[in-house]
Protein backbone atom coordinates (compact mmCIF):
# COMPACT_ATOMS: atom_id res chain seq x y z
CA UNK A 1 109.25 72.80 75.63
CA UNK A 2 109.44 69.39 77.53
CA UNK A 3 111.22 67.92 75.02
CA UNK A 4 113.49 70.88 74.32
CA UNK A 5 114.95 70.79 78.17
CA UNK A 6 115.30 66.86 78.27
CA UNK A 7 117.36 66.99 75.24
CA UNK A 8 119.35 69.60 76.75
CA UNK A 9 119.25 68.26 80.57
CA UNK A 10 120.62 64.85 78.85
CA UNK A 11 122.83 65.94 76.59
CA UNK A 12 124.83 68.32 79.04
CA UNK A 13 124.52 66.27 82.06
CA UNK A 14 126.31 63.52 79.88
CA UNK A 15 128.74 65.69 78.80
CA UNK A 16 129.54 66.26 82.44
CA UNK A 17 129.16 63.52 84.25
CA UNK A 18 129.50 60.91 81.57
CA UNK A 19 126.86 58.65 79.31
CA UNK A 20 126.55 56.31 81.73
CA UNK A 21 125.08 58.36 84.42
CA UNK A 22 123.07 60.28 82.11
CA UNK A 23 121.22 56.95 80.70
CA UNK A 24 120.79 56.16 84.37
CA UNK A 25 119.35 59.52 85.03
CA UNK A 26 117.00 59.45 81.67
CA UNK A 27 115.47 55.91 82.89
CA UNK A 28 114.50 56.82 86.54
CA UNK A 29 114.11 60.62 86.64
CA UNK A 30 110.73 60.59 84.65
CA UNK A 31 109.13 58.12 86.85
CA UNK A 32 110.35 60.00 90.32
CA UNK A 33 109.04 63.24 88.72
CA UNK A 34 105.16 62.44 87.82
CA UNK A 35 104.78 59.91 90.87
CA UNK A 36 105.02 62.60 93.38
CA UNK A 37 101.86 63.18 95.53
CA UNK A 38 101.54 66.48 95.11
CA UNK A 39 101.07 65.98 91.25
CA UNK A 40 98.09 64.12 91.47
CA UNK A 41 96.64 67.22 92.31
CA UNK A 42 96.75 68.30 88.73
CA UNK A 43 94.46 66.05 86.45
CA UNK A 44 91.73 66.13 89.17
CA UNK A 45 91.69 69.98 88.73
CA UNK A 46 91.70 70.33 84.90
CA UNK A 47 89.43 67.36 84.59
CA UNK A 48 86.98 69.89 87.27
CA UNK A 49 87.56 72.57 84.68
CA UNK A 50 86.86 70.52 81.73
CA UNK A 51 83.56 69.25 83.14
CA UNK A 52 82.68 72.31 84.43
CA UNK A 53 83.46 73.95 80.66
CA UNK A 54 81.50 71.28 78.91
CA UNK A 55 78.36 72.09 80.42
CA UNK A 56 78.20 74.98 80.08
CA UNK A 57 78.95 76.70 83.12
CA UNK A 58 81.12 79.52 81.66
CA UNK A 59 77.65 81.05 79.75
CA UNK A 60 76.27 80.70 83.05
CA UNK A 61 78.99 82.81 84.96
CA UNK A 62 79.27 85.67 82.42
CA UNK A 63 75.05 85.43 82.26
CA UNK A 64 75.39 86.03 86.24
CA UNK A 65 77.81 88.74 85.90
CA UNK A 66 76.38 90.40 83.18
CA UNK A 67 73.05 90.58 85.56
CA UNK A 68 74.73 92.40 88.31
CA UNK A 69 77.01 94.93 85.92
CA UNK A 70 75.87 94.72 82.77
CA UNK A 71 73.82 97.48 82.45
CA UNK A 72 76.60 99.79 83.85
CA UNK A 73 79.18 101.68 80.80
CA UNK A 74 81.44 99.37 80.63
CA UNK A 75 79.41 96.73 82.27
CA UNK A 76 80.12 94.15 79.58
CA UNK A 77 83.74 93.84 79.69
CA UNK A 78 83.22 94.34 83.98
CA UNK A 79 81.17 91.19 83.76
CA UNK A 80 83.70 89.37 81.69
CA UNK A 81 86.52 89.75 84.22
CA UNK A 82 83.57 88.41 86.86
CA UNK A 83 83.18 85.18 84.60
CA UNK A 84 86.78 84.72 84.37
CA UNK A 85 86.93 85.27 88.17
CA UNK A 86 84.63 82.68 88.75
CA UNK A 87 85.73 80.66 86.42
CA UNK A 88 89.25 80.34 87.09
CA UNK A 89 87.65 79.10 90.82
CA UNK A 90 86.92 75.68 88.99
CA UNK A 91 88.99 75.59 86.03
CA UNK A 92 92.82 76.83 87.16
CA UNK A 93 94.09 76.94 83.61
CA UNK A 94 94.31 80.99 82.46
CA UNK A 95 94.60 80.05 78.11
CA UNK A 96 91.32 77.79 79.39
CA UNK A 97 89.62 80.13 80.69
CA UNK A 98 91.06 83.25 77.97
CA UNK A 99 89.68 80.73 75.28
CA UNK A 100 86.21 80.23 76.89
CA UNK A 101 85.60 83.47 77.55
CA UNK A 102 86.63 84.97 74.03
CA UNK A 103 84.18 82.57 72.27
CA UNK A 104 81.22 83.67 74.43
CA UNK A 105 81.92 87.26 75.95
CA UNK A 106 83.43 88.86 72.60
CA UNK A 107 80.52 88.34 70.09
CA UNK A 108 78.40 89.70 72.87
CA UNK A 109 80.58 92.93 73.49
CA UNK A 110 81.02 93.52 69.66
CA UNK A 111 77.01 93.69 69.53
CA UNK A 112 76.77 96.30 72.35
CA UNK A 113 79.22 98.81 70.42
CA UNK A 114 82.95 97.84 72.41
CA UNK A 115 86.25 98.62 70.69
CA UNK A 116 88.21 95.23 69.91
CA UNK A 117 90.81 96.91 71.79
CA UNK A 118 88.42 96.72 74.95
CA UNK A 119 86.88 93.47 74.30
CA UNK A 120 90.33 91.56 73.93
CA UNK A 121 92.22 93.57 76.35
CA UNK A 122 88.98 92.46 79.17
CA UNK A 123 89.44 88.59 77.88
CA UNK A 124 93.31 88.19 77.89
CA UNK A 125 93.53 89.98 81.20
CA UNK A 126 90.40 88.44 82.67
CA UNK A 127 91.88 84.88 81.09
CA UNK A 128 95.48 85.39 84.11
CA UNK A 129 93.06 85.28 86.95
CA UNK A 130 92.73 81.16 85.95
CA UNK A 131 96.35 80.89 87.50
CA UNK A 132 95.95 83.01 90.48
CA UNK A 133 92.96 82.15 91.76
CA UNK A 134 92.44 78.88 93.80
CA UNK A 135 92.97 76.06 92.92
CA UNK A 136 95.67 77.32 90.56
CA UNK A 137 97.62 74.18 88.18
CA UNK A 138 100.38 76.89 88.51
CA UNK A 139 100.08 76.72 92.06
CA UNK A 140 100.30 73.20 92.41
CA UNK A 141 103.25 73.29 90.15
CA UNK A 142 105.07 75.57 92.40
CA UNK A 143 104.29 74.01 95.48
CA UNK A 144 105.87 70.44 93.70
CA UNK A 145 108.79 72.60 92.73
CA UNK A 146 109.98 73.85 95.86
CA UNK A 147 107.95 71.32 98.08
CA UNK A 148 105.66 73.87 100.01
CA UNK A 149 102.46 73.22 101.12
CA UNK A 150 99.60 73.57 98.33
CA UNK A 151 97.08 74.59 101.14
CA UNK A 152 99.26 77.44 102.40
CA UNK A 153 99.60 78.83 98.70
CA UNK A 154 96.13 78.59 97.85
CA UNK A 155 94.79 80.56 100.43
CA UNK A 156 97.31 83.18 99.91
CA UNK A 157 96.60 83.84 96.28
CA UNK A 158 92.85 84.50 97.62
CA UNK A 159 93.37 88.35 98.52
CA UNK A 160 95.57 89.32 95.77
CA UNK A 161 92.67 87.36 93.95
CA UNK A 162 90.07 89.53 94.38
CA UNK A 163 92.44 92.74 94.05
CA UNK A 164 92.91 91.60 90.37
CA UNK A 165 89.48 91.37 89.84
CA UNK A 166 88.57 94.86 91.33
CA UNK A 167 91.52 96.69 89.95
CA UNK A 168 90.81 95.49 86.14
CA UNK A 169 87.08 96.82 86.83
CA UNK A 170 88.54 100.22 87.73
CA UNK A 171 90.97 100.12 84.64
CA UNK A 172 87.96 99.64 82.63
CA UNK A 173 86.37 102.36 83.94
CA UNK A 174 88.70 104.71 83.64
CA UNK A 175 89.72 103.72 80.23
CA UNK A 176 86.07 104.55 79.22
CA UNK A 177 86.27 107.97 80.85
CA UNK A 178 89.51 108.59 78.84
CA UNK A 179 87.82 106.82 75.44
CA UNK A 180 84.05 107.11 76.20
CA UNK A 181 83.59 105.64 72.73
CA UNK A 182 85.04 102.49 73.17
CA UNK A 183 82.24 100.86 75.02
CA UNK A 184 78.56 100.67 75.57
CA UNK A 185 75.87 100.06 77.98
CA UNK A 186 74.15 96.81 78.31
CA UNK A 187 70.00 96.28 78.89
CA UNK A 188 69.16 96.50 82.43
CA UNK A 189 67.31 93.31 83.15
CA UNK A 190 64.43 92.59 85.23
CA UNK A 191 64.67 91.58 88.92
CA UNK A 192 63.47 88.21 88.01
CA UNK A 193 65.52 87.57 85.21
CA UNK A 194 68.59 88.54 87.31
CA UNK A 195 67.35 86.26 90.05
CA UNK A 196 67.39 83.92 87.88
CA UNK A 197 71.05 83.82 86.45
CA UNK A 198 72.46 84.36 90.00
CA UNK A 199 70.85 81.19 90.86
CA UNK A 200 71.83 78.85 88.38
CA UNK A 201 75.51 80.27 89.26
CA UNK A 202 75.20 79.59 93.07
CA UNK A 203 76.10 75.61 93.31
CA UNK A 204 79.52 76.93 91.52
CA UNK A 205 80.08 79.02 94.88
CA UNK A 206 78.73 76.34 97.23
CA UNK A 207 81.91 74.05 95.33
CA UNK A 208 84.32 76.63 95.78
CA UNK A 209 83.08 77.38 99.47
CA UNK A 210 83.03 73.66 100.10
CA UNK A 211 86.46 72.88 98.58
CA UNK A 212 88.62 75.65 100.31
CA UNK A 213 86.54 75.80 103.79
CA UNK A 214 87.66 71.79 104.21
CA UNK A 215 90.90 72.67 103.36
CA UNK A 216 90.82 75.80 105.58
CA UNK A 217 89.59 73.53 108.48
CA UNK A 218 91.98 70.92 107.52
CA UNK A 219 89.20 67.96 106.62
CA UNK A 220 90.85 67.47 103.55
CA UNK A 221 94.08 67.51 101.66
CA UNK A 222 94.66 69.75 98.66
CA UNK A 223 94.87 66.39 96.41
CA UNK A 224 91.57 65.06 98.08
CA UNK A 225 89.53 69.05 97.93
CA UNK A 226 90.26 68.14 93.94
CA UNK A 227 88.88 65.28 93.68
CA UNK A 228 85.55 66.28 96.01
CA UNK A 229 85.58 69.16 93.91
CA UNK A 230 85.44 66.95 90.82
CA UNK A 231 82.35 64.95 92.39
CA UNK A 232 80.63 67.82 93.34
CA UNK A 233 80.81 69.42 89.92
CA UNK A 234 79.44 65.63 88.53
CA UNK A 235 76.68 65.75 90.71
CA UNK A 236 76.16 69.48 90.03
CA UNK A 237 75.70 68.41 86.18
CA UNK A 238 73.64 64.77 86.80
CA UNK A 239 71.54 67.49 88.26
CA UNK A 240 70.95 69.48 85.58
CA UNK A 241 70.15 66.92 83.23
CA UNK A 242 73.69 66.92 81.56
CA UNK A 243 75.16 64.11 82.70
CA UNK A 244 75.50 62.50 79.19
CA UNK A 245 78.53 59.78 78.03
CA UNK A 246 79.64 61.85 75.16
CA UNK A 247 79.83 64.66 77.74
CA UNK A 248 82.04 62.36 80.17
CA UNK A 249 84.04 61.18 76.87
CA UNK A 250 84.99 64.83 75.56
CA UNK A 251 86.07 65.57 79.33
CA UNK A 252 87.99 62.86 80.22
CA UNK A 253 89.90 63.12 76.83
CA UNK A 254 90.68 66.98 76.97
CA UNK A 255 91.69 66.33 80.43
CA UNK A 256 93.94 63.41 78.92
CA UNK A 257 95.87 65.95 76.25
CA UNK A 258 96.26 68.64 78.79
CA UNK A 259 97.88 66.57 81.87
CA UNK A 260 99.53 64.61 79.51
CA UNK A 261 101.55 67.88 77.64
CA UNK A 262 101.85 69.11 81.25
CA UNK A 263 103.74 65.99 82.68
CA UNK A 264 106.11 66.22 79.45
CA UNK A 265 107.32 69.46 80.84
CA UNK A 266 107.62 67.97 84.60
CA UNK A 267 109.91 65.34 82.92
CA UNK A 268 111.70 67.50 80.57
CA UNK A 269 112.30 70.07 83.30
CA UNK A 270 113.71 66.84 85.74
CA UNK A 271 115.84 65.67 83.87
CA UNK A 272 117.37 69.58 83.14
CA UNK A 273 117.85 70.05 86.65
CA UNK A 274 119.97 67.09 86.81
CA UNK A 275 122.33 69.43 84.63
CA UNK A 276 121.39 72.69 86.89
CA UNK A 277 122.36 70.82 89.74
CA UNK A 278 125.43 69.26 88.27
CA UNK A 279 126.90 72.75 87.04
CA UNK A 280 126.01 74.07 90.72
CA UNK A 281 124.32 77.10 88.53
CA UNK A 282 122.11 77.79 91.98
CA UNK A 283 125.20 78.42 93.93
CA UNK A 284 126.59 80.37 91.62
CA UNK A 285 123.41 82.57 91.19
CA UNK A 286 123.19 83.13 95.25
CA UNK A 287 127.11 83.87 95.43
CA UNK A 288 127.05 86.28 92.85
CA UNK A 289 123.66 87.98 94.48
CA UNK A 290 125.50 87.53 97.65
CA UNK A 291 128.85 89.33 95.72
CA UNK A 292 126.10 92.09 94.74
CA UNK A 293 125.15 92.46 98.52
CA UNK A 294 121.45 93.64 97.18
CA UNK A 295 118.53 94.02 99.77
CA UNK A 296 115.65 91.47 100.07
CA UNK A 297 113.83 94.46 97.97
CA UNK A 298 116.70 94.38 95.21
CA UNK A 299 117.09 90.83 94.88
CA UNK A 300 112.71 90.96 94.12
CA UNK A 301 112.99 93.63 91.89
CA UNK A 302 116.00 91.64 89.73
CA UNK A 303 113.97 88.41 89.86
CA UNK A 304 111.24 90.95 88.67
CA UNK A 305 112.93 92.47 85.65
CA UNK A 306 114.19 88.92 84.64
CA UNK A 307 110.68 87.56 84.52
CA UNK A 308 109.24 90.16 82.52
CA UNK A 309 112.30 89.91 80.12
CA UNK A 310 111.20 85.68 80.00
CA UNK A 311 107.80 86.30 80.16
CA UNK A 312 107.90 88.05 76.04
CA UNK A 313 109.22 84.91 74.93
CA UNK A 314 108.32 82.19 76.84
CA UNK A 315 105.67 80.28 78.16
CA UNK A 316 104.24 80.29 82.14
CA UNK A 317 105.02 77.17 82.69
CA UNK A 318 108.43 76.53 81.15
CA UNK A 319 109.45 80.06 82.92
CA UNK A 320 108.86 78.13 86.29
CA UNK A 321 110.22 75.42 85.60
CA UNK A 322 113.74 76.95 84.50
CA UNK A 323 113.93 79.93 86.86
CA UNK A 324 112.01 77.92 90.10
CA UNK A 325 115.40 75.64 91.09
CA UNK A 326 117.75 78.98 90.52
CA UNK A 327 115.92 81.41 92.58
CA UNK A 328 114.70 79.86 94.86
CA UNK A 329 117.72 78.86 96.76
CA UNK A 330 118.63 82.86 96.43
CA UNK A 331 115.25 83.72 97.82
CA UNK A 332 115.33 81.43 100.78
CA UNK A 333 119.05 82.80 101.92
CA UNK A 334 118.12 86.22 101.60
CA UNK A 335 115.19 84.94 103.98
CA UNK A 336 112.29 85.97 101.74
CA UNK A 337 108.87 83.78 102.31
CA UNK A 338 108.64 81.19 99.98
CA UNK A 339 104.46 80.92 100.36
CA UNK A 340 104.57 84.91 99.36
CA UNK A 341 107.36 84.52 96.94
CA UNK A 342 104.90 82.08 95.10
CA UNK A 343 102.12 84.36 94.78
CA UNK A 344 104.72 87.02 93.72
CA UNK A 345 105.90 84.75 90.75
CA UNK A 346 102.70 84.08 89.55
CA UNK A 347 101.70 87.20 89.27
CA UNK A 348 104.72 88.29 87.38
CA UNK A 349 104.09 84.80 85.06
CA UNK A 350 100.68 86.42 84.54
CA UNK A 351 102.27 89.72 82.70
CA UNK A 352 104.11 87.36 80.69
CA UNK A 353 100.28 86.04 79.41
CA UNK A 354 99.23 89.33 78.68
CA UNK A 355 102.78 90.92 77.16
CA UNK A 356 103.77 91.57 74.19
CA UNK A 357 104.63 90.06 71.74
CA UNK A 358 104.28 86.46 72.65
CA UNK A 359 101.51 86.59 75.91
CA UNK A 360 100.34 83.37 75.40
CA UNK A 361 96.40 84.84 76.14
CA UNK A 362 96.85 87.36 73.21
CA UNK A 363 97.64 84.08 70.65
CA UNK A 364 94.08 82.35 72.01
CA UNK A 365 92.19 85.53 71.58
CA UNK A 366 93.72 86.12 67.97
CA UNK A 367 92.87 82.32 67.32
CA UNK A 368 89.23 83.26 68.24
CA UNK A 369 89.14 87.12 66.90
CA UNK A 370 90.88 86.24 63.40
CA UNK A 371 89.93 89.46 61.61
CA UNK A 372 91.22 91.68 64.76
CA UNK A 373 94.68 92.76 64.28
CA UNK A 374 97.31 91.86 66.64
CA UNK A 375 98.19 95.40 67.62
CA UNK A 376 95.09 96.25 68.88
CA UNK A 377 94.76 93.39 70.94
CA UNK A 378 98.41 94.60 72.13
CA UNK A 379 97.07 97.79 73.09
CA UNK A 380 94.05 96.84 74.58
CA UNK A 381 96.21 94.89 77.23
CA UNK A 382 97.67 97.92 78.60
CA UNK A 383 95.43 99.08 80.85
CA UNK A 384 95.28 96.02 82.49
CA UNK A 385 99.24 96.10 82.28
CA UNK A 386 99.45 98.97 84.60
CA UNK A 387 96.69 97.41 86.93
CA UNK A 388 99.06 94.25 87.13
CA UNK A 389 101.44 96.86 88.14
CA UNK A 390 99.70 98.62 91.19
CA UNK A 391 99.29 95.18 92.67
CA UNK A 392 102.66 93.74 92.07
CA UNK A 393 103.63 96.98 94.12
CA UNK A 394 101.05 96.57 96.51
CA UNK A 395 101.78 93.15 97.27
CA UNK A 396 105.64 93.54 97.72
CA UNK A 397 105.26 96.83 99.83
CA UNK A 398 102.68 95.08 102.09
CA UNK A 399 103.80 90.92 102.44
CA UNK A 400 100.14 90.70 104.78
CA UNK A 401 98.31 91.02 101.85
CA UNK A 402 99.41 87.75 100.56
CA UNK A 403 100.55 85.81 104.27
CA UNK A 404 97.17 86.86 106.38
CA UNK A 405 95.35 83.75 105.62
CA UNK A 406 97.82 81.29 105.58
CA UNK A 407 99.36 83.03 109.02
CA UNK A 408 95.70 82.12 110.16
CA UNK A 409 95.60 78.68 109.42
CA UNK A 410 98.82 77.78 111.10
CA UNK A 411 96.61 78.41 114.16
């Protein structure tokens, strides 16, 4: 993808504006793009994640969740969208967490009688909560993108957060009233036992609590909550015993593969909005919405339809990157708020993960669940599909939902 829209950015910009410029533009726009400050955000996050995953932490969470729900109908695949929950508080990356979770939660489900339709369509949807909630790589990539503030945006993905989280429980629910067959009851465990697995889950909470309440009370920048975050999860680990070189090795170098196929993209997508900007494709887009004379409500529900049409073929990222520098100039003179506007995209980038035919999150679990076919994976997404829905309406019918916190920090 990164390389696909430099090749394109250079080769039309130079068509445009001559080879000259363009060489100029292909030797400084890639440093200008990854040395921005609110970039360095990003490795210090997925490296977070990648400890976090490599000691086990995920079997932890979905332990923990499993003893407060598990022993409910449809318990299992409620205490997988908990682990993903928590999950995506350390690890920001939805395929991540998606591929995590399907390794651990699925053989588990498959032993306590659930459909495969169930078990994937819990993981994939369970996997988008990585992006939304904080601190989100997406996020961070939206804030660099249209150069709002990465606090702000965190804190309102928090609400819209949680409604994911309880709105995919219901969905399960009420697709085992409709199937009752589909899914089974886990073993109620002692009180002990359940003790137990809550504790070993509660330092995760005291790192989440500790990153966003500095950042709520303004001790810390987003770029230095990461990296206390990433100390705090170290010293969570020394703790247990884990701290090991080959553990620090695998990490680091994970962390090395991800960051560096994410920077590609920031440099492909630069250098492609030298040739946005050159072709004045922005203006055109916000003179032709202007032309249209749509509502606040219509231009949203366009933007809307558009994404979903991306989101079956493309990637989360790459759909960000292209669509970010168009609409955002229409959203900001049709005086929609760019902090909700976020949220709203990433929520809509999150259907594309869980779409058919090419959700990114339905790929991982098919990598992990070979001998499950791809339609029922496909179908087992659709609850969760509809849930996605209510909340997308929720949140554009009621903006508070999303601007409460951040509304409370500007005081």
């Amino acid at each position: 993808i990164g390389i696909a829209m430099l090749v394109v950015g250079f080769t039309g910009f130079a068509m445009i504006s001559g080879f000259d410029p363009a060489i100029f533009v292909l030797g400084t726009a890639p440093f200008d793009a990854v040395s921005k400050y609110t970039l360095s955000v990003l490795p210090l996050f997925v490296l977070m994640g990648n400890l976090a995953n490599s000691s086990n932490l995920s079997r932890n969470l979905y332990d923990a969740a499993y003893a407060i729900v598990g022993h409910y109908k449809g318990g299992l695949a409620m205490s997988t969208v908990g682990a993903c929950a928590g999950f995506g508080m350390i690890c920001g990356s939805s395929i991540a967490t998606a591929a995590t979770m399907s390794q651990m939660a699925g053989p588990e489900m498959r032993r306590h009688g659930y459909s495969d339709a169930l078990i994937s369509g819990s993981i994939a949807s369970g996997g988008t909560l990585g992006i939304i909630i904080p601190p989100s790589v997406i996020l961070v990539i939206y804030a660099y993108l249209t150069e709002q503030s990465v606090q702000e945006l965190f804190f309102a993905a928090l609400i819209p957060g949680v409604i994911a989280v309880v709105l995919y429980m219901i969905a399960i629910r009420i697709y085992l009233l409709i199937y009752p067959s589909q899914g089974g009851y886990g073993t109620k465990m002692p009180l002990k036992d359940r003790i137990s697995a809550l504790s070993k889950v509660f330092p995760i909470f005291l790192i989440f609590a500790i990153m966003m309440g500095g950042l709520y009370l303004g001790f810390f920048t987003a770029t230095e909550s990461a990296a206390v975050g990433v100390i705090l999860v170290l010293i969570f680990i020394f703790f247990r015993g884990q701290l090991k070189l080959s553990l620090l090795k695998d990490a680091l170098w994970t962390t090395i593969k991800t960051v560096g196929s994410l920077y590609l993209i920031v440099i492909g997508a630069s250098i492609f909005n030298y040739l946005i900007t050159v072709t004045q494709l922005p203006f055109a887009v916000v003179d032709f919405i202007n032309y249209l004379e749509l509502t606040p409500l219509g231009i949203i529900l366009v933007i809307c339809a558009i994404y979903l049409v991306l989101g079956t073929v493309m990637d989360s990222l790459a759909m960000l990157f292209l669509t970010i520098p168009v609409f955002y100039p229409v959203i900001i003179d049709a005086g929609i708020d760019p902090v909700w506007f976020g949220i709203f995209a990433v929520i809509v980038v999150e259907f594309g993960l869980i779409s058919p035919p090419v959700g990114m999150n339905l790929f991982v679990i098919k990598g992990v669940m070979q001998k499950t076919p791809l339609q029922t994976i496909w179908f087992g997404t659709l609850p969760f599909l509809m849930t996605d829905v209510i909340r997308l309406a929720l949140i554009i019918a009621f903006p508070a939902i999303c601007l409460y916190l951040p509304s409370l920090m500007a005081h």
